[in-house]
PDB file of N, CA and C in Angstrom:
ATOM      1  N   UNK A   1       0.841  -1.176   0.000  1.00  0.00           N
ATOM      2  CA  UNK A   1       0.000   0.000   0.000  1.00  0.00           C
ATOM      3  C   UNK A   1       0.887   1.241   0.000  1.00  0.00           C
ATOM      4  N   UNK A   2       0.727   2.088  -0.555  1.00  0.00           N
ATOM      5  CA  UNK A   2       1.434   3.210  -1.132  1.00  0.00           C
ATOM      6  C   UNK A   2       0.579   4.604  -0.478  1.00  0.00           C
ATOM      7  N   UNK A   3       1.626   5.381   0.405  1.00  0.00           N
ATOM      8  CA  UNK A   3       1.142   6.406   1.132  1.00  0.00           C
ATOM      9  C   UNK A   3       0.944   7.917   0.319  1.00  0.00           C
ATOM     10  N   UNK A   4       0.626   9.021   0.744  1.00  0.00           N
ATOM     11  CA  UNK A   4       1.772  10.362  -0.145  1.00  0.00           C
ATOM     12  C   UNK A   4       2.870  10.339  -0.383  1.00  0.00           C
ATOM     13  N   UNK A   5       3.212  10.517  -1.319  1.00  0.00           N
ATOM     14  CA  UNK A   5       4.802  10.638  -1.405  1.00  0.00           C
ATOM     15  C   UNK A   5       4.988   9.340  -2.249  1.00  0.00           C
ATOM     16  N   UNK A   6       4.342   8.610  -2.545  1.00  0.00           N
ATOM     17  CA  UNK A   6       5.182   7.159  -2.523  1.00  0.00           C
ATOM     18  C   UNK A   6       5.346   6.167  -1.755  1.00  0.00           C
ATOM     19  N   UNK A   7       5.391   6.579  -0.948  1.00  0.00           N
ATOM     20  CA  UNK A   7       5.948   6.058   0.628  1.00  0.00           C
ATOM     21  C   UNK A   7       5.245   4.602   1.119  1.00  0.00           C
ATOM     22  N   UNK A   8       5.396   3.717   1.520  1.00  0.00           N
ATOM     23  CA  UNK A   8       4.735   2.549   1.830  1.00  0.00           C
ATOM     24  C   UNK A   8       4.081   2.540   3.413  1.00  0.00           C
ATOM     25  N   UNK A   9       3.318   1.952   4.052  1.00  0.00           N
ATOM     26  CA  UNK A   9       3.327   1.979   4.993  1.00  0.00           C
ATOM     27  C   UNK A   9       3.998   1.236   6.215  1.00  0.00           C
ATOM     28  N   UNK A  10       5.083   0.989   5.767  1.00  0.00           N
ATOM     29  CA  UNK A  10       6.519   0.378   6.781  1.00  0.00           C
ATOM     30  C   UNK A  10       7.090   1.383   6.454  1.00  0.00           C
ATOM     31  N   UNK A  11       7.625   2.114   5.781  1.00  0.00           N
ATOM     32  CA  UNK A  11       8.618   3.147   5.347  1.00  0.00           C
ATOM     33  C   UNK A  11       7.823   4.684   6.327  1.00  0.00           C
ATOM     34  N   UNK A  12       6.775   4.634   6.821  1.00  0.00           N
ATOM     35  CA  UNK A  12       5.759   5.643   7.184  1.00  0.00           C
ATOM     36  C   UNK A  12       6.294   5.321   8.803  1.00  0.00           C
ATOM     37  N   UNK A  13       6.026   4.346   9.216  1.00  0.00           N
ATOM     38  CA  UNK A  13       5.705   3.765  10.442  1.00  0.00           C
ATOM     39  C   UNK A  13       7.283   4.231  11.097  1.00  0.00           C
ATOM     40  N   UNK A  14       8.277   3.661   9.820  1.00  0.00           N
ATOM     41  CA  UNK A  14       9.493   3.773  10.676  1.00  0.00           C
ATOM     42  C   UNK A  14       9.882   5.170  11.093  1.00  0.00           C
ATOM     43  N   UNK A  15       9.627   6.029   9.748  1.00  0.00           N
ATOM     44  CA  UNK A  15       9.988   7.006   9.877  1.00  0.00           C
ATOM     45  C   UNK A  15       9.677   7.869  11.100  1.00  0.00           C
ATOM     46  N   UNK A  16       7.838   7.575  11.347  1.00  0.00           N
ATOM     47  CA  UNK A  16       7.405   8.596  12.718  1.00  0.00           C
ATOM     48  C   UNK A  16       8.137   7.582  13.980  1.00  0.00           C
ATOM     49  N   UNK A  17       8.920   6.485  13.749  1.00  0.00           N
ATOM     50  CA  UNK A  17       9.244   5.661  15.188  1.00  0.00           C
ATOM     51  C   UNK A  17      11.224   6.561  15.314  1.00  0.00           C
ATOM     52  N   UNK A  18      11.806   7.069  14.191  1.00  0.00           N
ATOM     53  CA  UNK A  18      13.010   7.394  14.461  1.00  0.00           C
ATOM     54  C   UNK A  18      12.656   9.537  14.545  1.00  0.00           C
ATOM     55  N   UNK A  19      11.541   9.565  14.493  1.00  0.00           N
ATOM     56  CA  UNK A  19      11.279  11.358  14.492  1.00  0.00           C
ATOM     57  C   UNK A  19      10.725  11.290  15.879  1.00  0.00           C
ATOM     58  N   UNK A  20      10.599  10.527  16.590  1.00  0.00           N
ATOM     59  CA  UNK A  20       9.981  10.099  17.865  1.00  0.00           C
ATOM     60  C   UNK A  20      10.539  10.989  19.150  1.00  0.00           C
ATOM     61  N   UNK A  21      10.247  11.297  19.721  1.00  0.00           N
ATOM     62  CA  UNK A  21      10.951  11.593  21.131  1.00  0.00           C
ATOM     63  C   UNK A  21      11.455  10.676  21.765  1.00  0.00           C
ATOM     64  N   UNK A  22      10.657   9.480  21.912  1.00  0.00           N
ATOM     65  CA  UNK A  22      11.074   8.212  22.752  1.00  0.00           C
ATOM     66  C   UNK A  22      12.264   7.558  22.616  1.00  0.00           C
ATOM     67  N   UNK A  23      12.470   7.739  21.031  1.00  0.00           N
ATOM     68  CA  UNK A  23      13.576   7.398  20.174  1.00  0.00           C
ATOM     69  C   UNK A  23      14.735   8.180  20.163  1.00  0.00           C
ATOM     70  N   UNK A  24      14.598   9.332  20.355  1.00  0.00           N
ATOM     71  CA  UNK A  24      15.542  10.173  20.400  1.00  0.00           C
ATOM     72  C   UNK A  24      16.341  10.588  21.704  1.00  0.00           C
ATOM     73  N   UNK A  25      15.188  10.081  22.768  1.00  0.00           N
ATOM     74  CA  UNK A  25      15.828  10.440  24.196  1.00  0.00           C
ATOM     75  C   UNK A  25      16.461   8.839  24.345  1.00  0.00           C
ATOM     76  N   UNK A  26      16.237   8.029  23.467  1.00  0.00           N
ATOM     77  CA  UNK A  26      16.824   6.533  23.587  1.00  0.00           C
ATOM     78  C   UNK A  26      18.360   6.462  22.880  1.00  0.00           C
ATOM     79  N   UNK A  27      18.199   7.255  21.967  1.00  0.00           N
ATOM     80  CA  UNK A  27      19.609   7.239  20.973  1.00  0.00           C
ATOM     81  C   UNK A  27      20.164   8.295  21.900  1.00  0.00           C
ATOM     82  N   UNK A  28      20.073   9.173  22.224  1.00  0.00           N
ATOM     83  CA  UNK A  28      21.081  10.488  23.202  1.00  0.00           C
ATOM     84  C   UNK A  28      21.746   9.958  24.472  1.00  0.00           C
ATOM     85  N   UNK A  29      20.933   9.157  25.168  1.00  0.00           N
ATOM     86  CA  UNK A  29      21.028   8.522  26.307  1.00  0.00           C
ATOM     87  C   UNK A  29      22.134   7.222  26.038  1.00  0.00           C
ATOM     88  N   UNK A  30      22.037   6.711  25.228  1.00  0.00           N
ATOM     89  CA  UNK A  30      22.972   5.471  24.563  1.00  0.00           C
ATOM     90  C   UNK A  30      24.000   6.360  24.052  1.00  0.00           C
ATOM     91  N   UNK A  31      24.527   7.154  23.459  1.00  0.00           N
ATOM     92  CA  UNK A  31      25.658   8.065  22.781  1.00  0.00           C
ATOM     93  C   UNK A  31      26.105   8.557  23.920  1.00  0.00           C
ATOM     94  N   UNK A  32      25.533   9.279  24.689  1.00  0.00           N
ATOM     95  CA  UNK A  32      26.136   9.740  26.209  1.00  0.00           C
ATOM     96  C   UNK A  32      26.919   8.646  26.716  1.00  0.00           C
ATOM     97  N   UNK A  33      26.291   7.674  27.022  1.00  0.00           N
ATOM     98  CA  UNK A  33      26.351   6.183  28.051  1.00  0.00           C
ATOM     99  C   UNK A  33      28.069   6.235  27.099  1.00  0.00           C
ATOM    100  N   UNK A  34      28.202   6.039  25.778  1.00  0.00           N
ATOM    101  CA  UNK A  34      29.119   5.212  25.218  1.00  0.00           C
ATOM    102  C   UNK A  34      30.136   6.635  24.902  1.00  0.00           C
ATOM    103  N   UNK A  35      30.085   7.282  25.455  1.00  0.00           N
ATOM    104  CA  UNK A  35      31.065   8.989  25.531  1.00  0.00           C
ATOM    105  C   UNK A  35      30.994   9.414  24.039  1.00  0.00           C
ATOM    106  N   UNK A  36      29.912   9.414  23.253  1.00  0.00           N
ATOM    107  CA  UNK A  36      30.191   9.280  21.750  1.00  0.00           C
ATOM    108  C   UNK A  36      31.023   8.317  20.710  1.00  0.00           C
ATOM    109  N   UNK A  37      31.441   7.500  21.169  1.00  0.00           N
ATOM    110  CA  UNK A  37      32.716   7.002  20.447  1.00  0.00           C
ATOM    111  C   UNK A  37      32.485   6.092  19.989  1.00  0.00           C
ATOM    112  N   UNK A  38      32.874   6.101  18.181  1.00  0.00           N
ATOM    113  CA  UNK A  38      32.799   4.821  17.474  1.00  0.00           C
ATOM    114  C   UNK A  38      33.156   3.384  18.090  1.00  0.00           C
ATOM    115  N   UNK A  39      32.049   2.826  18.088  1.00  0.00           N
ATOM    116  CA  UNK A  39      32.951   1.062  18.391  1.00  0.00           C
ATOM    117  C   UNK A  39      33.601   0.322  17.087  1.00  0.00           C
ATOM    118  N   UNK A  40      34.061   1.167  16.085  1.00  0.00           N
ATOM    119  CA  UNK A  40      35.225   0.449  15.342  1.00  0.00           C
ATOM    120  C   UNK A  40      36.410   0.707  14.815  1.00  0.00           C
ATOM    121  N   UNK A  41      35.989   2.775  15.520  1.00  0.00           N
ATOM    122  CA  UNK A  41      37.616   2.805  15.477  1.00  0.00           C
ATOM    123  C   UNK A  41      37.875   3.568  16.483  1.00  0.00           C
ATOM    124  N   UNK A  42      36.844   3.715  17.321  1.00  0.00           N
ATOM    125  CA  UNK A  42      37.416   4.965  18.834  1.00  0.00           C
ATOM    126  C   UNK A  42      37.504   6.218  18.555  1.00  0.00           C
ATOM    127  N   UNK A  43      36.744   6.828  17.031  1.00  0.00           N
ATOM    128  CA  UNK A  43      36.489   8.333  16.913  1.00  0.00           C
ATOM    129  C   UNK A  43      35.529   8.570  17.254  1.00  0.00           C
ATOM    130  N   UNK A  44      35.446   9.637  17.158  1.00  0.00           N
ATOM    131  CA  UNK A  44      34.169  10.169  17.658  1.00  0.00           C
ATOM    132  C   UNK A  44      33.069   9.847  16.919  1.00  0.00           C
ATOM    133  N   UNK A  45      32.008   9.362  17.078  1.00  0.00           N
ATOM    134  CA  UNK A  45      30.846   8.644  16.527  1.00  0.00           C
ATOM    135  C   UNK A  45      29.998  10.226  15.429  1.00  0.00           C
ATOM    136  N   UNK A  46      28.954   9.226  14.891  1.00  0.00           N
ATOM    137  CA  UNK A  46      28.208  10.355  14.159  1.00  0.00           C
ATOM    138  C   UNK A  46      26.813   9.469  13.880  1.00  0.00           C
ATOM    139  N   UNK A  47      26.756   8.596  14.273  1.00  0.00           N
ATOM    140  CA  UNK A  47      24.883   7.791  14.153  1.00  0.00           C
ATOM    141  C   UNK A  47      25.297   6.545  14.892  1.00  0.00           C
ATOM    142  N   UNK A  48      23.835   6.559  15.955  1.00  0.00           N
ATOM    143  CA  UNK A  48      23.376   5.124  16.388  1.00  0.00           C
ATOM    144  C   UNK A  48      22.558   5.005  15.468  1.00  0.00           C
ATOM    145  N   UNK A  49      22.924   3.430  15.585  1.00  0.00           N
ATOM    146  CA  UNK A  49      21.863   2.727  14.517  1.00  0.00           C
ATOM    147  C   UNK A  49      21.867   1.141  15.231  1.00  0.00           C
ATOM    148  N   UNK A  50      20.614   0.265  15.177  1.00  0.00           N
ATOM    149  CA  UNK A  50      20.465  -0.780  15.180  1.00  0.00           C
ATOM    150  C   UNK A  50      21.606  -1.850  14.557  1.00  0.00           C
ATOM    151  N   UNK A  51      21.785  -2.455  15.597  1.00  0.00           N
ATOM    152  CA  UNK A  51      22.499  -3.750  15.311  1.00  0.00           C
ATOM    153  C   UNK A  51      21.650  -4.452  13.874  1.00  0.00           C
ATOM    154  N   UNK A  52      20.697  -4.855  14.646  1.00  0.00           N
ATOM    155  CA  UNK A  52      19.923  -5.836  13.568  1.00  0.00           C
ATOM    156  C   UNK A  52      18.792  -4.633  13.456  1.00  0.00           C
ATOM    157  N   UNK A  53      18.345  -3.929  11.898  1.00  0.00           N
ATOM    158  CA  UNK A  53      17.755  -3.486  12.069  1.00  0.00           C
ATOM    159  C   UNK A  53      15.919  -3.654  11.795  1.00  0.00           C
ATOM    160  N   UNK A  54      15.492  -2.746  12.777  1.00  0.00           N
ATOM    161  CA  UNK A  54      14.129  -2.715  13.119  1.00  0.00           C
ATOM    162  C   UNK A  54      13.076  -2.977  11.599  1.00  0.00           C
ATOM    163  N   UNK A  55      12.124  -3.440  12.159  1.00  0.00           N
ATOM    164  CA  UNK A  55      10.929  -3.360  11.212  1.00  0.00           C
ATOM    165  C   UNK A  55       9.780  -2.791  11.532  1.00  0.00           C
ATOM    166  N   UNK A  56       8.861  -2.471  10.632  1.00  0.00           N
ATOM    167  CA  UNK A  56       7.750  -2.069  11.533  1.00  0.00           C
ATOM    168  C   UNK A  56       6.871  -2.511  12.296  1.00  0.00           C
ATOM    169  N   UNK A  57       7.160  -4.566  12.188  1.00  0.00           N
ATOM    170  CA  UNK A  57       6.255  -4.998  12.625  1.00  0.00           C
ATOM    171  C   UNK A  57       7.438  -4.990  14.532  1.00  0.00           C
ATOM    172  N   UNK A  58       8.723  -4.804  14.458  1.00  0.00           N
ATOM    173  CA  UNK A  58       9.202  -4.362  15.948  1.00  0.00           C
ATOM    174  C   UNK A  58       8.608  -3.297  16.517  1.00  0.00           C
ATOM    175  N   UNK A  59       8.282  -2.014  15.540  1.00  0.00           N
ATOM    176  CA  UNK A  59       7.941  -0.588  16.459  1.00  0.00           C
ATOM    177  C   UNK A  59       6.981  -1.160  17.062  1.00  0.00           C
ATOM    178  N   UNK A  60       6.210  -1.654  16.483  1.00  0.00           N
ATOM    179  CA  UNK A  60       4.456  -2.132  16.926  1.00  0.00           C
ATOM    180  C   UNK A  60       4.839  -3.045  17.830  1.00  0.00           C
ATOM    181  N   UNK A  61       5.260  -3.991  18.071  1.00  0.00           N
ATOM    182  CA  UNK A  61       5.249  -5.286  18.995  1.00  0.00           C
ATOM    183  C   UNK A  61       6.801  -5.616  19.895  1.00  0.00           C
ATOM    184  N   UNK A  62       7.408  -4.943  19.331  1.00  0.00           N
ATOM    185  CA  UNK A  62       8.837  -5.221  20.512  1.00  0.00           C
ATOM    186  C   UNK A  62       9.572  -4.237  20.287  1.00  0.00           C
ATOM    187  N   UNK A  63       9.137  -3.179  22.024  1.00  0.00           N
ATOM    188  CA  UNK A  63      10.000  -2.205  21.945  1.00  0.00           C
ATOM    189  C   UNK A  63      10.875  -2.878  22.332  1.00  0.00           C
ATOM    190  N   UNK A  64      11.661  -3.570  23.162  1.00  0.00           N
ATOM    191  CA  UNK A  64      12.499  -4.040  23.840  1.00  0.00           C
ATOM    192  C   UNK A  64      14.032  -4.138  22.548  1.00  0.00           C
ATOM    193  N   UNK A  65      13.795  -4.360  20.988  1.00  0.00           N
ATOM    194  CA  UNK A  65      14.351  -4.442  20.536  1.00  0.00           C
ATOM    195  C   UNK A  65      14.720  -3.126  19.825  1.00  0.00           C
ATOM    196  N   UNK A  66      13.569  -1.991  19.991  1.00  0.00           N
ATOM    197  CA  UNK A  66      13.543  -0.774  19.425  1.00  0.00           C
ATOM    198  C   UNK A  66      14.404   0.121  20.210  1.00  0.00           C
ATOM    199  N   UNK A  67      14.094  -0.202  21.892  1.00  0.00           N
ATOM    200  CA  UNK A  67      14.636   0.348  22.785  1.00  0.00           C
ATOM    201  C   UNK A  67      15.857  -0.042  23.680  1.00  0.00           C
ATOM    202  N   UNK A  68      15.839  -1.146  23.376  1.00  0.00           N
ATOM    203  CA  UNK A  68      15.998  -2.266  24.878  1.00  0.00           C
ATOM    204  C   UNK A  68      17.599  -2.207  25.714  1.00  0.00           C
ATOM    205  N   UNK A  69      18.290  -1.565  25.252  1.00  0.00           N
ATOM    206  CA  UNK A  69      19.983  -1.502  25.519  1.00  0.00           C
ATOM    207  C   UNK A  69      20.316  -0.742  27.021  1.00  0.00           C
ATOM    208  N   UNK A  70      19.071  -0.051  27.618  1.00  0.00           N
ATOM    209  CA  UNK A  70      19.059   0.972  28.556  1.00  0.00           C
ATOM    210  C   UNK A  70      18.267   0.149  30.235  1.00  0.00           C
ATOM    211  N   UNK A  71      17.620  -1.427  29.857  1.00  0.00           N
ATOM    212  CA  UNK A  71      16.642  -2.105  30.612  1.00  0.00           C
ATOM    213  C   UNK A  71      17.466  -3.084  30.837  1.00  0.00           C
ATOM    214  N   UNK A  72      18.527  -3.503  30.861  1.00  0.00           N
ATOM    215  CA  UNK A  72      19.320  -4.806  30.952  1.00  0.00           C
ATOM    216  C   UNK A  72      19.050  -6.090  29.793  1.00  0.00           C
ATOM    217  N   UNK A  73      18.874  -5.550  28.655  1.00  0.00           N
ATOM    218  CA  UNK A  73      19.613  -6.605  27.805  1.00  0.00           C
ATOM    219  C   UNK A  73      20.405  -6.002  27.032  1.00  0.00           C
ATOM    220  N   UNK A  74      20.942  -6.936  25.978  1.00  0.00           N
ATOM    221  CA  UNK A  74      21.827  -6.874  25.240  1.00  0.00           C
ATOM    222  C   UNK A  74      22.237  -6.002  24.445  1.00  0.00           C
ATOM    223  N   UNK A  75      22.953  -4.961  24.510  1.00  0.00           N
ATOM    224  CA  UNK A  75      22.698  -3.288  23.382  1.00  0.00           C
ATOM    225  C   UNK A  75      22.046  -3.688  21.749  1.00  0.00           C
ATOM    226  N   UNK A  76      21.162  -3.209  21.824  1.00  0.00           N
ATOM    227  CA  UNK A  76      20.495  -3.674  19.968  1.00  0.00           C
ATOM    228  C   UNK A  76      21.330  -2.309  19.256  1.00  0.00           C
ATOM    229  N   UNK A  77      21.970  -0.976  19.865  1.00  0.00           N
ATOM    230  CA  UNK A  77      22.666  -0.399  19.325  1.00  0.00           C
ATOM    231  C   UNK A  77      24.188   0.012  19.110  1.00  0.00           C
ATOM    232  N   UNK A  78      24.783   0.550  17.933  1.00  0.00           N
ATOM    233  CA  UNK A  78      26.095   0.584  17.792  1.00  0.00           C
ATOM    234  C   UNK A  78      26.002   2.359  17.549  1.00  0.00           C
ATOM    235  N   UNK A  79      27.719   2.767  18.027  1.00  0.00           N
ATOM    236  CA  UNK A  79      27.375   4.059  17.559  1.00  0.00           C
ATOM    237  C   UNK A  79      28.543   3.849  16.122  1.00  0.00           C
ATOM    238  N   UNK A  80      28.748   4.484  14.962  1.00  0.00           N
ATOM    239  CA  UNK A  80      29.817   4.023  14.118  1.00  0.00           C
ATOM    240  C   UNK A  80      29.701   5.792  13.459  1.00  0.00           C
ATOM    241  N   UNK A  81      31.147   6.035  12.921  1.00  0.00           N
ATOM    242  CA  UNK A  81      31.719   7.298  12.959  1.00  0.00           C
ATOM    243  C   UNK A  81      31.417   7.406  11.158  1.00  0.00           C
TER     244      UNK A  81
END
């Protein structure tokens, strides 16, 4: 199904899940935690991003994987420069 723009409705979903606040106080909070710094070469970082990345059927049904690095599991994020 095809939104304005073109746009699909997974491509919609993700987009309002990374323009998010929730998301954003989740990625700031993880970049802080990790002093900014690339985990592959120790510069200074420039995007978190998902390990394995998200779908829309995660925003909807598992924040834990959207969010989860800050609750005691496993970081689902990397920061890379």
């Amino acid at each position: 199904m095809l939104l304005e723009g073109g746009l699909t409705l997974s491509t919609g979903i993700l987009r309002t899940f990374y323009a998010s606040t929730a998301w954003k106080k989740c990625r700031d909070a993880f970049f802080n935690a990790k002093f900014g710094l690339c985990e592959d070469c120790g510069s200074l970082g420039e995007i978190v991003h998902h390990i394995k990345p998200i779908t829309a059927s995660d925003v909807r049904t598992n924040p834990d994987k959207c969010y989860g690095w800050d609750i005691g599991h496993a970081p689902p994020h990397r920061i890379v420069y």
